[in-house]
N, C-alpha and C. Protein backbone atom coordinates (compact mmCIF):
# COMPACT_ATOMS: atom_id res chain seq x y z
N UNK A 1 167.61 105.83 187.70
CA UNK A 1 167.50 105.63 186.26
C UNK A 1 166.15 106.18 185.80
N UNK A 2 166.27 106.80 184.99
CA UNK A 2 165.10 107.59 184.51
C UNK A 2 164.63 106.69 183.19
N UNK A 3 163.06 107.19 183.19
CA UNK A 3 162.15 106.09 182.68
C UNK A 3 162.51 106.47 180.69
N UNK A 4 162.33 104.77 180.47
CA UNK A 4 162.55 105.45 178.74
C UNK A 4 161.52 106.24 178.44
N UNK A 5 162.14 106.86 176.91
CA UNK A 5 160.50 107.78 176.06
C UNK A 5 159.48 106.85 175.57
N UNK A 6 159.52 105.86 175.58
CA UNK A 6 158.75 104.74 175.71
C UNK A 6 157.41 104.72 176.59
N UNK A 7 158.29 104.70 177.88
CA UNK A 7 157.38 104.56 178.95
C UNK A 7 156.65 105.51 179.33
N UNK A 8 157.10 106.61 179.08
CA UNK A 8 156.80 108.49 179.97
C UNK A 8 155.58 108.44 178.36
N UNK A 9 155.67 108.02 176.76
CA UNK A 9 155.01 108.30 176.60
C UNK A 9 153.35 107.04 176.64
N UNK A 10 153.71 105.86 177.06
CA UNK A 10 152.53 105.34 177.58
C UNK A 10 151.69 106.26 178.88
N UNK A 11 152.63 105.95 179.90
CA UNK A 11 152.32 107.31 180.74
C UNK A 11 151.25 107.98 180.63
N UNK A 12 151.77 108.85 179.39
CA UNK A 12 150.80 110.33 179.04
C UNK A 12 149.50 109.90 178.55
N UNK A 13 150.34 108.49 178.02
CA UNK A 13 148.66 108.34 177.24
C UNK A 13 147.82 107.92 178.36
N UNK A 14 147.90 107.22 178.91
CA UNK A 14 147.02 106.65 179.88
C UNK A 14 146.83 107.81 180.96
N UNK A 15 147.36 108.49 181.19
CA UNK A 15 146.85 109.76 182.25
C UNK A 15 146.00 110.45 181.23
N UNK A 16 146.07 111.08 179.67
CA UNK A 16 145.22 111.33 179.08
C UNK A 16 144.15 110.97 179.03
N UNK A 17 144.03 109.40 178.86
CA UNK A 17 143.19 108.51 178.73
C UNK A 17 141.83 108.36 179.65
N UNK A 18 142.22 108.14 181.22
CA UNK A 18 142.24 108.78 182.10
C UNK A 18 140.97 109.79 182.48
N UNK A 19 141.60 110.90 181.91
CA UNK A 19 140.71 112.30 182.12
C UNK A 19 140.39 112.17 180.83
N UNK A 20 140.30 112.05 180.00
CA UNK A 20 139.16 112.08 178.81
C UNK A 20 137.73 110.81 179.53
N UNK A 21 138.22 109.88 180.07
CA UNK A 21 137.23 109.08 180.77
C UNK A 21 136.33 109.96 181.68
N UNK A 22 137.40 110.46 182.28
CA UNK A 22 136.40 110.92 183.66
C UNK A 22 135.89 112.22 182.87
N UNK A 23 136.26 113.16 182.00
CA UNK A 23 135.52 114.49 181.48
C UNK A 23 133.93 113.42 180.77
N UNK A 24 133.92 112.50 180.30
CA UNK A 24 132.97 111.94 179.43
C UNK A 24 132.05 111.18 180.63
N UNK A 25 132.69 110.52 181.58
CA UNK A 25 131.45 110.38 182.66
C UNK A 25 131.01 111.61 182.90
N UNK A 26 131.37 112.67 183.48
CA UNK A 26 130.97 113.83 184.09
C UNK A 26 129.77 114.35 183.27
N UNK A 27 130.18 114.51 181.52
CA UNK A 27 129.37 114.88 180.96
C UNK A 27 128.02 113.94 180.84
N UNK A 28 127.80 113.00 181.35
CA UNK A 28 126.75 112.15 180.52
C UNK A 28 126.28 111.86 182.48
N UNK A 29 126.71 112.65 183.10
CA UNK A 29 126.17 112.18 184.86
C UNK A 29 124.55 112.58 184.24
N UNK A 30 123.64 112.00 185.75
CA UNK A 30 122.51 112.95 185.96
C UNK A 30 123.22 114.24 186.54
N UNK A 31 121.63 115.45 185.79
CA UNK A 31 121.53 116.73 186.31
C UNK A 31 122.09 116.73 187.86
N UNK A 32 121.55 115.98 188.64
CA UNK A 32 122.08 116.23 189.94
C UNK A 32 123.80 116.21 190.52
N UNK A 33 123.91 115.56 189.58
CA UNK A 33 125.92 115.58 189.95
C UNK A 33 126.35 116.53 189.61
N UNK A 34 125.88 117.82 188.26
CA UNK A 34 127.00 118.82 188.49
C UNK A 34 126.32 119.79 189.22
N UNK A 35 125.69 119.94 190.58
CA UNK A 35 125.79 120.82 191.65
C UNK A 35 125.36 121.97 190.71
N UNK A 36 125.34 123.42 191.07
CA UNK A 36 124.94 124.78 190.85
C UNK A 36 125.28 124.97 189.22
N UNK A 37 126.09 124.60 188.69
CA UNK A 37 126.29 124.75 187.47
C UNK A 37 125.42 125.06 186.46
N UNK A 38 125.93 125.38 185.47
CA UNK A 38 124.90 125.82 183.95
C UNK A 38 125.79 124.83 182.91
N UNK A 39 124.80 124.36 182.60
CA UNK A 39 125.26 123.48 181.27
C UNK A 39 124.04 124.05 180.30
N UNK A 40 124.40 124.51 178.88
CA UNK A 40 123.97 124.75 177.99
C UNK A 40 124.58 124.09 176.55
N UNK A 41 123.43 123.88 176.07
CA UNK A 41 123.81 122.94 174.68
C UNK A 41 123.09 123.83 173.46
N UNK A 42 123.95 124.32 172.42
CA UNK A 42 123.66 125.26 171.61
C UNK A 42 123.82 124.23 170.36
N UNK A 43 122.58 124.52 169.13
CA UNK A 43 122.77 124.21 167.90
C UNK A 43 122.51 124.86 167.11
N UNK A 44 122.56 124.84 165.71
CA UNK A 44 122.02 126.14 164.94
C UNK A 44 120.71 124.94 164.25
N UNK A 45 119.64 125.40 163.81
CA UNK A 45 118.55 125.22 163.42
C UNK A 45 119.09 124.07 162.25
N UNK A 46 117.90 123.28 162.21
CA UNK A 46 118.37 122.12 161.12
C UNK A 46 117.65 122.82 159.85
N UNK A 47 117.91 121.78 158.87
CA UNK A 47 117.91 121.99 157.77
C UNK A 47 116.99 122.45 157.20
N UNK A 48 116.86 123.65 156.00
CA UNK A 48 115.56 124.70 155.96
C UNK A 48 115.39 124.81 154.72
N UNK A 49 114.23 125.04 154.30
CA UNK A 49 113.87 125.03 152.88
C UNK A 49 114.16 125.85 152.64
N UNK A 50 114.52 126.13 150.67
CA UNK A 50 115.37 126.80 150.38
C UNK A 50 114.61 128.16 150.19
N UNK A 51 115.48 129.29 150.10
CA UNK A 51 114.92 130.68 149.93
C UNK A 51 114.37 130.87 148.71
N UNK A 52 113.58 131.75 148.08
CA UNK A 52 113.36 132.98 148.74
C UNK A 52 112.89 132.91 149.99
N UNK A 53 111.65 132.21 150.72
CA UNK A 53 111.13 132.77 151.37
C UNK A 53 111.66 133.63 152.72
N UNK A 54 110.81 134.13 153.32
CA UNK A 54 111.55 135.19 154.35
C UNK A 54 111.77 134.41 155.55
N UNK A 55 110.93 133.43 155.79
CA UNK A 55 111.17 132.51 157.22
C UNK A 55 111.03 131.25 156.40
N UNK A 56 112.02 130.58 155.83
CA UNK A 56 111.28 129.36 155.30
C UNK A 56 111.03 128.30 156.64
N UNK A 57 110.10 127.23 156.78
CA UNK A 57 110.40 126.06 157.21
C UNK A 57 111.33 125.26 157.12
N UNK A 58 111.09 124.03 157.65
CA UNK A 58 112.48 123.09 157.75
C UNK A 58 111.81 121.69 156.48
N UNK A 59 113.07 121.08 156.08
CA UNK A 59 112.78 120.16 154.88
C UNK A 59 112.46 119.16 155.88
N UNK A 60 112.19 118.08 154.73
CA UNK A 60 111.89 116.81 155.87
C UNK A 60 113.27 116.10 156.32
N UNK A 61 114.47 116.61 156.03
CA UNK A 61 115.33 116.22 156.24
C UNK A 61 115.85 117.12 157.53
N UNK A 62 115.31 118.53 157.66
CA UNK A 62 115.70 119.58 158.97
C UNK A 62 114.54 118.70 159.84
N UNK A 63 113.17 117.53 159.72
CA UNK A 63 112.62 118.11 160.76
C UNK A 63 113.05 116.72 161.45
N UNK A 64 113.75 115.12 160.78
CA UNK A 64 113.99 114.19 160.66
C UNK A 64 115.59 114.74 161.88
N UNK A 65 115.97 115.51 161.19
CA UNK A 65 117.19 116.21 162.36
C UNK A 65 116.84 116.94 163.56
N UNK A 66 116.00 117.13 163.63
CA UNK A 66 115.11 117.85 164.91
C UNK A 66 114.74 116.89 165.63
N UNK A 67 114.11 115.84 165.20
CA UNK A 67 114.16 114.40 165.89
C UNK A 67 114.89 114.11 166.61
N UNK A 68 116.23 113.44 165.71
CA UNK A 68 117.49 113.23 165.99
C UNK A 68 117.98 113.99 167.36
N UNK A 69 117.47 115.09 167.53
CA UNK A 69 117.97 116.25 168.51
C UNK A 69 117.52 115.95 169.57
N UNK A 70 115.88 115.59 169.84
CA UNK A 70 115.26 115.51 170.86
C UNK A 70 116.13 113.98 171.40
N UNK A 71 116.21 113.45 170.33
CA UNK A 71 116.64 111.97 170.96
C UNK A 71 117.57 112.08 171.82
N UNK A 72 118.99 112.79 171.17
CA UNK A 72 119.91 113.06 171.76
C UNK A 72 120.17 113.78 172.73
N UNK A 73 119.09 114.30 173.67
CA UNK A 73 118.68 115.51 174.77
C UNK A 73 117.82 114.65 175.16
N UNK A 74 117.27 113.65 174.84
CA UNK A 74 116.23 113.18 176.24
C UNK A 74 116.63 112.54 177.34
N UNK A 75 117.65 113.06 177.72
CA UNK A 75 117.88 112.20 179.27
C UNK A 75 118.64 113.67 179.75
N UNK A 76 118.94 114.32 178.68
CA UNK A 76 120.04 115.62 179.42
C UNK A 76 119.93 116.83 180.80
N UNK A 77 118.38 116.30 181.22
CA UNK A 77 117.93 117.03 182.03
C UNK A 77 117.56 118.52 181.83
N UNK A 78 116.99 118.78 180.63
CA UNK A 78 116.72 119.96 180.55
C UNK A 78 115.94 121.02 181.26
N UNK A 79 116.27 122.28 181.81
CA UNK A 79 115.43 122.76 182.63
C UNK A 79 114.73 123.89 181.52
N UNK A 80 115.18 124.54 180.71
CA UNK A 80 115.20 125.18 179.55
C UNK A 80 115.11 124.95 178.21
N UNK A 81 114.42 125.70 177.59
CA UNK A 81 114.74 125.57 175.78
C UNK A 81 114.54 127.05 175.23
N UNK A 82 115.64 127.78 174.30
CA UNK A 82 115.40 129.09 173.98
C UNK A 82 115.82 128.90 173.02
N UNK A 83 114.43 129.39 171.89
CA UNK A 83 114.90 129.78 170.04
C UNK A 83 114.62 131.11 169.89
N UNK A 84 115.33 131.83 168.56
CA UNK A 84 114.90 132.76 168.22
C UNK A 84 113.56 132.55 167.73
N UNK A 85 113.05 133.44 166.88
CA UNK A 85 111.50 133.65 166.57
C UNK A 85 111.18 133.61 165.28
N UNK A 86 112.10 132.30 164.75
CA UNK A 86 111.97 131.94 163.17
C UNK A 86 111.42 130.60 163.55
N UNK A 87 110.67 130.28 162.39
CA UNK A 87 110.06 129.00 162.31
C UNK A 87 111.17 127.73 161.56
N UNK A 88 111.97 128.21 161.30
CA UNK A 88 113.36 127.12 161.67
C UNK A 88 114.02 126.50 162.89
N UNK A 89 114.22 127.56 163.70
CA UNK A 89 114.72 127.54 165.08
C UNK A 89 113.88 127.08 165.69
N UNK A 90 112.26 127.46 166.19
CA UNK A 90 111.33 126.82 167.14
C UNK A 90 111.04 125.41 166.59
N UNK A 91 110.78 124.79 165.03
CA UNK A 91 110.56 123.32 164.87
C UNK A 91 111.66 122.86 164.90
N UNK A 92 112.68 123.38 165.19
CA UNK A 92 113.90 122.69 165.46
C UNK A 92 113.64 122.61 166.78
N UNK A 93 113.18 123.24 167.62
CA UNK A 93 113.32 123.10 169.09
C UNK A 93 112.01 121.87 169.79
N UNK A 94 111.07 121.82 168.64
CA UNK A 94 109.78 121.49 169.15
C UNK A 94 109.81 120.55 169.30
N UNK A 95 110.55 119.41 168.64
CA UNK A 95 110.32 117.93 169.24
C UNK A 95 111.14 117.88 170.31
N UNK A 96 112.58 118.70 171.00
CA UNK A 96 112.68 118.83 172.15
C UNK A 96 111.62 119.06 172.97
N UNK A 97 110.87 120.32 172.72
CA UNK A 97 109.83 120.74 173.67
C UNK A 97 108.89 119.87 174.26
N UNK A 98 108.64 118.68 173.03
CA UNK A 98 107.10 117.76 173.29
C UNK A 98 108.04 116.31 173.95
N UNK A 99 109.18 116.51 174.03
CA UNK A 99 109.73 115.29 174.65
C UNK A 99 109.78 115.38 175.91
N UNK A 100 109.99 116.35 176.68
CA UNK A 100 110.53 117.57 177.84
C UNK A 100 109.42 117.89 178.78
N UNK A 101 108.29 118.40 178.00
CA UNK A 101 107.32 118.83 178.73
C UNK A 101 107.60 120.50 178.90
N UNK A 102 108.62 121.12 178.34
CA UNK A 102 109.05 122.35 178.45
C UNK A 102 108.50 123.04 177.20
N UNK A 103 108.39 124.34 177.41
CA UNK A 103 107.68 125.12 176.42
C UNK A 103 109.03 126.10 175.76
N UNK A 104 109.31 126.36 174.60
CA UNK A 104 110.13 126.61 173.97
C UNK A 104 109.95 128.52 174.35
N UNK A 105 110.97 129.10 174.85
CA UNK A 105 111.07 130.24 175.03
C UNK A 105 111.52 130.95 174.04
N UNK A 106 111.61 132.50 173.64
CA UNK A 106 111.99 133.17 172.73
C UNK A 106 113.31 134.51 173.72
N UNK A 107 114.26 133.98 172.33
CA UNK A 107 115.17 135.25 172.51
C UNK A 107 115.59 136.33 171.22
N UNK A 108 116.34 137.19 171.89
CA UNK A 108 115.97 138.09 170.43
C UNK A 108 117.55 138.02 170.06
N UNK A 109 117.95 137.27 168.99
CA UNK A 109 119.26 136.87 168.38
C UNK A 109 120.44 138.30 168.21
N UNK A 110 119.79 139.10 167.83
CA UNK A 110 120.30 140.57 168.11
C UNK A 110 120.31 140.76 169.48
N UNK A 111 120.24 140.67 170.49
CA UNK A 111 120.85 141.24 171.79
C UNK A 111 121.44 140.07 172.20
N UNK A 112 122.70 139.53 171.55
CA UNK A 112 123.53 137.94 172.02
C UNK A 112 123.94 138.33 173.77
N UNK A 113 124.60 139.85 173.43
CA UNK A 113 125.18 139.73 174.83
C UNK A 113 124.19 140.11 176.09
N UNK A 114 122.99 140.47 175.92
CA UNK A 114 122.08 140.22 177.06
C UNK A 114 121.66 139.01 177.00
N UNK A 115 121.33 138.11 175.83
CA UNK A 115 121.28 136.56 176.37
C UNK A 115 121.79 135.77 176.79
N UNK A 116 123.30 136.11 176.44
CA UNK A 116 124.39 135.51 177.20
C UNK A 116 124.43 135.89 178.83
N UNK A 117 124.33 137.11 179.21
CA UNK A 117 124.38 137.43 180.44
C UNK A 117 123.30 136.79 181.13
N UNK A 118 121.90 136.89 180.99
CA UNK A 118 121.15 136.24 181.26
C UNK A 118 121.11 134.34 182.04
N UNK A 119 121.70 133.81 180.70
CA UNK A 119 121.86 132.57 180.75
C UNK A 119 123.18 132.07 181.92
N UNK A 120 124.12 133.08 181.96
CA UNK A 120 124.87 132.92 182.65
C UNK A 120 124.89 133.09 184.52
N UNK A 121 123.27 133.88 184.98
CA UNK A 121 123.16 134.74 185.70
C UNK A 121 122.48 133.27 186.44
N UNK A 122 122.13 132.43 185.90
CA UNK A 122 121.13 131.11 186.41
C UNK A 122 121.72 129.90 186.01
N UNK A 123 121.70 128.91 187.30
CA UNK A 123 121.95 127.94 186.75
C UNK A 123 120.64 126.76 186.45
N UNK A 124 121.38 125.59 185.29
CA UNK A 124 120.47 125.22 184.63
C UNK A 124 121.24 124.18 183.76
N UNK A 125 119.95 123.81 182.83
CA UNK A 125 120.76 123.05 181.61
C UNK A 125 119.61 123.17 180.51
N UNK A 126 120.43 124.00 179.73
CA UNK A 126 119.60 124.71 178.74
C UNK A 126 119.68 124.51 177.43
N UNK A 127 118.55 124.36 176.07
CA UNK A 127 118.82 124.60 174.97
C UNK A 127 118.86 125.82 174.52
N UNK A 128 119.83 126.24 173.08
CA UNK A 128 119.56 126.73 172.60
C UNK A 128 119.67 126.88 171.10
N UNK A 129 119.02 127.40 170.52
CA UNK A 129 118.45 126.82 169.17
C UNK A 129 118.60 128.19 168.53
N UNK A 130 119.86 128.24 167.44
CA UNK A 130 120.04 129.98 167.05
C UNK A 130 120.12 129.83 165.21
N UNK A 131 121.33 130.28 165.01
CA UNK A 131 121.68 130.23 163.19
C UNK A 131 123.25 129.90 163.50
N UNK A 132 123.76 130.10 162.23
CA UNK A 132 124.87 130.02 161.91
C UNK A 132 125.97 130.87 162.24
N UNK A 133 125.30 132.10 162.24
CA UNK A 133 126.28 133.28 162.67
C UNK A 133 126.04 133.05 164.17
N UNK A 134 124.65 133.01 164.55
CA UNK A 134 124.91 134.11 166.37
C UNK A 134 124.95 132.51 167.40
N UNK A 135 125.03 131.18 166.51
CA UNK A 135 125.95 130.47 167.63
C UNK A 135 126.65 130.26 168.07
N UNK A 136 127.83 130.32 166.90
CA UNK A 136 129.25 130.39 167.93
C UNK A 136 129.34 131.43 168.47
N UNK A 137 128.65 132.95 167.92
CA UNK A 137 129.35 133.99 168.69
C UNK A 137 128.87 133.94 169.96
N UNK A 138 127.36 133.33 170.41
CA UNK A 138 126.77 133.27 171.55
C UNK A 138 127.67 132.17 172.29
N UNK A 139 128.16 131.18 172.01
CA UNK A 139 129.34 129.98 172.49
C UNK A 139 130.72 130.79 173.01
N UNK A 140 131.11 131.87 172.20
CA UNK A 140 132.31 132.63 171.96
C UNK A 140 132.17 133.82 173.63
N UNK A 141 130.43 134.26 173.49
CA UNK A 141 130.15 135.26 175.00
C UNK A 141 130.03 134.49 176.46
N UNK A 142 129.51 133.11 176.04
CA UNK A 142 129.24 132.64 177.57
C UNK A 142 130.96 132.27 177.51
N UNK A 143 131.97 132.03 176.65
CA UNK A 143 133.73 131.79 177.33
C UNK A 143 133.69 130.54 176.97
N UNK A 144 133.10 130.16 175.91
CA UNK A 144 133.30 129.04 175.08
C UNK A 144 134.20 128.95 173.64
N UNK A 145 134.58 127.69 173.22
CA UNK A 145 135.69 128.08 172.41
C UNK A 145 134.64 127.38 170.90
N UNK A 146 134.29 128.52 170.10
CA UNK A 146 133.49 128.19 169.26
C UNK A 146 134.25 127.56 167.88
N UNK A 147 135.40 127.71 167.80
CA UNK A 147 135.88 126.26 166.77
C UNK A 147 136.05 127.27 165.70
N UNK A 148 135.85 126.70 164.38
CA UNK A 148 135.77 126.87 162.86
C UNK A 148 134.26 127.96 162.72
N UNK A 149 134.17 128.77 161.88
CA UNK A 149 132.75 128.92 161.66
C UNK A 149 132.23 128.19 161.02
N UNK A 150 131.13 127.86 161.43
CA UNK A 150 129.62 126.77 160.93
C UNK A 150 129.62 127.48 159.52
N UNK A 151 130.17 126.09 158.37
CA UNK A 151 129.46 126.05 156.91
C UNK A 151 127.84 126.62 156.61
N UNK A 152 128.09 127.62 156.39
CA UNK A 152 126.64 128.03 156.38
C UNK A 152 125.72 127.34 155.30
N UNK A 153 125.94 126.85 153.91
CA UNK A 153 125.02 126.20 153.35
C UNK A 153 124.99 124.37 153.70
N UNK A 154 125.63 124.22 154.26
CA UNK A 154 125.29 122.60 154.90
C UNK A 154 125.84 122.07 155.78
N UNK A 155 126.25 122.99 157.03
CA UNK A 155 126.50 122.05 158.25
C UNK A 155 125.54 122.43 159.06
N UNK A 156 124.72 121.24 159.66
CA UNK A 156 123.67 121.54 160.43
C UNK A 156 123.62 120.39 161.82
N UNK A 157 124.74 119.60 161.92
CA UNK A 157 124.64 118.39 162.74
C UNK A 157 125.98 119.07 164.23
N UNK A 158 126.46 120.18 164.13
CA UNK A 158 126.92 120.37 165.55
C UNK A 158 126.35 120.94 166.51
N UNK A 159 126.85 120.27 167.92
CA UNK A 159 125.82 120.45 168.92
C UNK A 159 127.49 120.92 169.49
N UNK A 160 126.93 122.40 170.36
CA UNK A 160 128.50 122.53 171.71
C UNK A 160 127.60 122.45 172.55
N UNK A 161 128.26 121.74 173.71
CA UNK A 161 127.76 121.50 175.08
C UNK A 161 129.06 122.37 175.57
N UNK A 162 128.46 123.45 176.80
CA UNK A 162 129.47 123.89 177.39
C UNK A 162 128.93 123.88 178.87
N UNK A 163 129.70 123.93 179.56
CA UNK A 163 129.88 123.49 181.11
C UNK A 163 130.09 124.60 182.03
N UNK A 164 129.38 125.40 182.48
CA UNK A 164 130.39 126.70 182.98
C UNK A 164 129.83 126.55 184.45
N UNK A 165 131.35 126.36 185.31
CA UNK A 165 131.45 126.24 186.71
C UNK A 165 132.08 126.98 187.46
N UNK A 166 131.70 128.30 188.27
CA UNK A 166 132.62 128.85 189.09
C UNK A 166 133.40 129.68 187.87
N UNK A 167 132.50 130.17 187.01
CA UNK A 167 133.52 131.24 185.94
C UNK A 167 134.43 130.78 184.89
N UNK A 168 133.90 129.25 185.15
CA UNK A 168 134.99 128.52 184.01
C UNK A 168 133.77 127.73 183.17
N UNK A 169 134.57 128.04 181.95
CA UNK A 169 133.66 127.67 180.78
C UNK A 169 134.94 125.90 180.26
N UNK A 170 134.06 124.80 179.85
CA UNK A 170 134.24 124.06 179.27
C UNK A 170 133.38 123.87 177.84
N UNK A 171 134.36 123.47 177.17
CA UNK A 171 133.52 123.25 175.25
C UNK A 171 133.65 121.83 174.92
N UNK A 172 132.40 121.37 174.76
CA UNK A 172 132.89 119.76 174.08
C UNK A 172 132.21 119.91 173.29
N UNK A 173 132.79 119.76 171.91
CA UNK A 173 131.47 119.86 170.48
C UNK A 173 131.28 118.24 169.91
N UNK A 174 130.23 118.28 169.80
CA UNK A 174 129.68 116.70 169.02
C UNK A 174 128.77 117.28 168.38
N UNK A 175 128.46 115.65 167.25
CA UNK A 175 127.48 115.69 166.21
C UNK A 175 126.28 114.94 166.66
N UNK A 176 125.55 115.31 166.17
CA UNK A 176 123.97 114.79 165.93
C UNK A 176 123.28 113.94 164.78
N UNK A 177 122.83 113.50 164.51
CA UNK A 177 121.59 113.31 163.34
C UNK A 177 122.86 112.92 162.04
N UNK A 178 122.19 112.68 161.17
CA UNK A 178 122.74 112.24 159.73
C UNK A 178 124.05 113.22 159.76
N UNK A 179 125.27 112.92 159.16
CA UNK A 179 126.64 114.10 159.18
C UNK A 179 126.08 114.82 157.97
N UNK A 180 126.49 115.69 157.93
CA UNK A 180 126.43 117.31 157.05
C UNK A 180 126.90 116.43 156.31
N UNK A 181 126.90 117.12 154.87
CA UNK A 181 127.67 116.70 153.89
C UNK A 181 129.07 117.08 153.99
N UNK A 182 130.32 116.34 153.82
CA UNK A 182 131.41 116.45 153.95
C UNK A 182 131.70 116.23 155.25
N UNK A 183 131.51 115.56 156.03
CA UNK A 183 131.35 115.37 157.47
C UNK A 183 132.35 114.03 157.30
């Protein structure tokens, strides 16, 4: 006698259930449990004062989210931190940096696919701190699944953590800090 749709779909849920458990321990282990791996956690720069200027700074609400950031990365084991070379991106990175003890590195946002190769070539667990455009596409080169494109005038609270083991890329996207508006 074969099981009702009842049962087959408790079942699923609980085998779902399951491995969403064990993917969410895995993610939140110490550095030392995932072995050789690269885990990288990409955000786009928090919130920035408004233009004209050519590099503006961050409001007190981008640097209050930069906070928020370090908080949420201080146990993540970071071996790395890489911003581009705007003063959005690095004070977004800096209260990571002064939490860490790590010094915020520079990449050049125009060569995504040598940073991607790069990052991929070492393992680690890395920030990185970009814009709106070249994060998902940099999420999209390491074989990550970069989602929706990032609201460019006010989403500033997603973080992708991706997992890449043995040529396989995992994407788990979460939020950070205060929700974007419309969040």
């Amino acid at each position: 006698m074969s099981p009702s749709p009842l049962r087959r779909s408790r079942t699923v849920q609980t085998a779902l259930s399951v491995l969403l458990l064990m993917a969410g321990v895995a993610l939140l282990a110490p550095p030392s449990a995932w072995g050789q791996g690269t885990v990288v956690y990409l955000v786009r720069h928090a919130e920035k004062e408004a233009e004209p200027a050519a590099d503006p700074p961050l409001t007190a609400e981008g640097q209050a989210r930069a906070r928020a950031l370090a908080h949420a990365l201080a146990d993540a084991g970071l071996t790395a931190i890489w911003s581009s070379d705007y003063a959005r991106t690095r004070d977004t990175a800096v209260p990571v940096a002064e939490g860490t003890g790590l010094d915020v590195q520079l990449y050049d946002p125009r060569d995504l696919p040598g940073f991607a190769s790069a990052l991929r070539a070492q393992a680690g667990r890395f920030l990185v701190v970009g814009h709106s455009n070249t994060t998902p596409a940099l999420v999209a080169m390491l074989g990550g699944e970069p989602g929706q494109p990032i609201d460019e005038p006010s989403e500033y609270d997603r973080l992708y953590v991706l997992v890449i083991n043995g040529g396989v890329t995992t994407t788990t996207l979460l939020r950070f800090g205060e929700p974007s508006p419309g969040r």
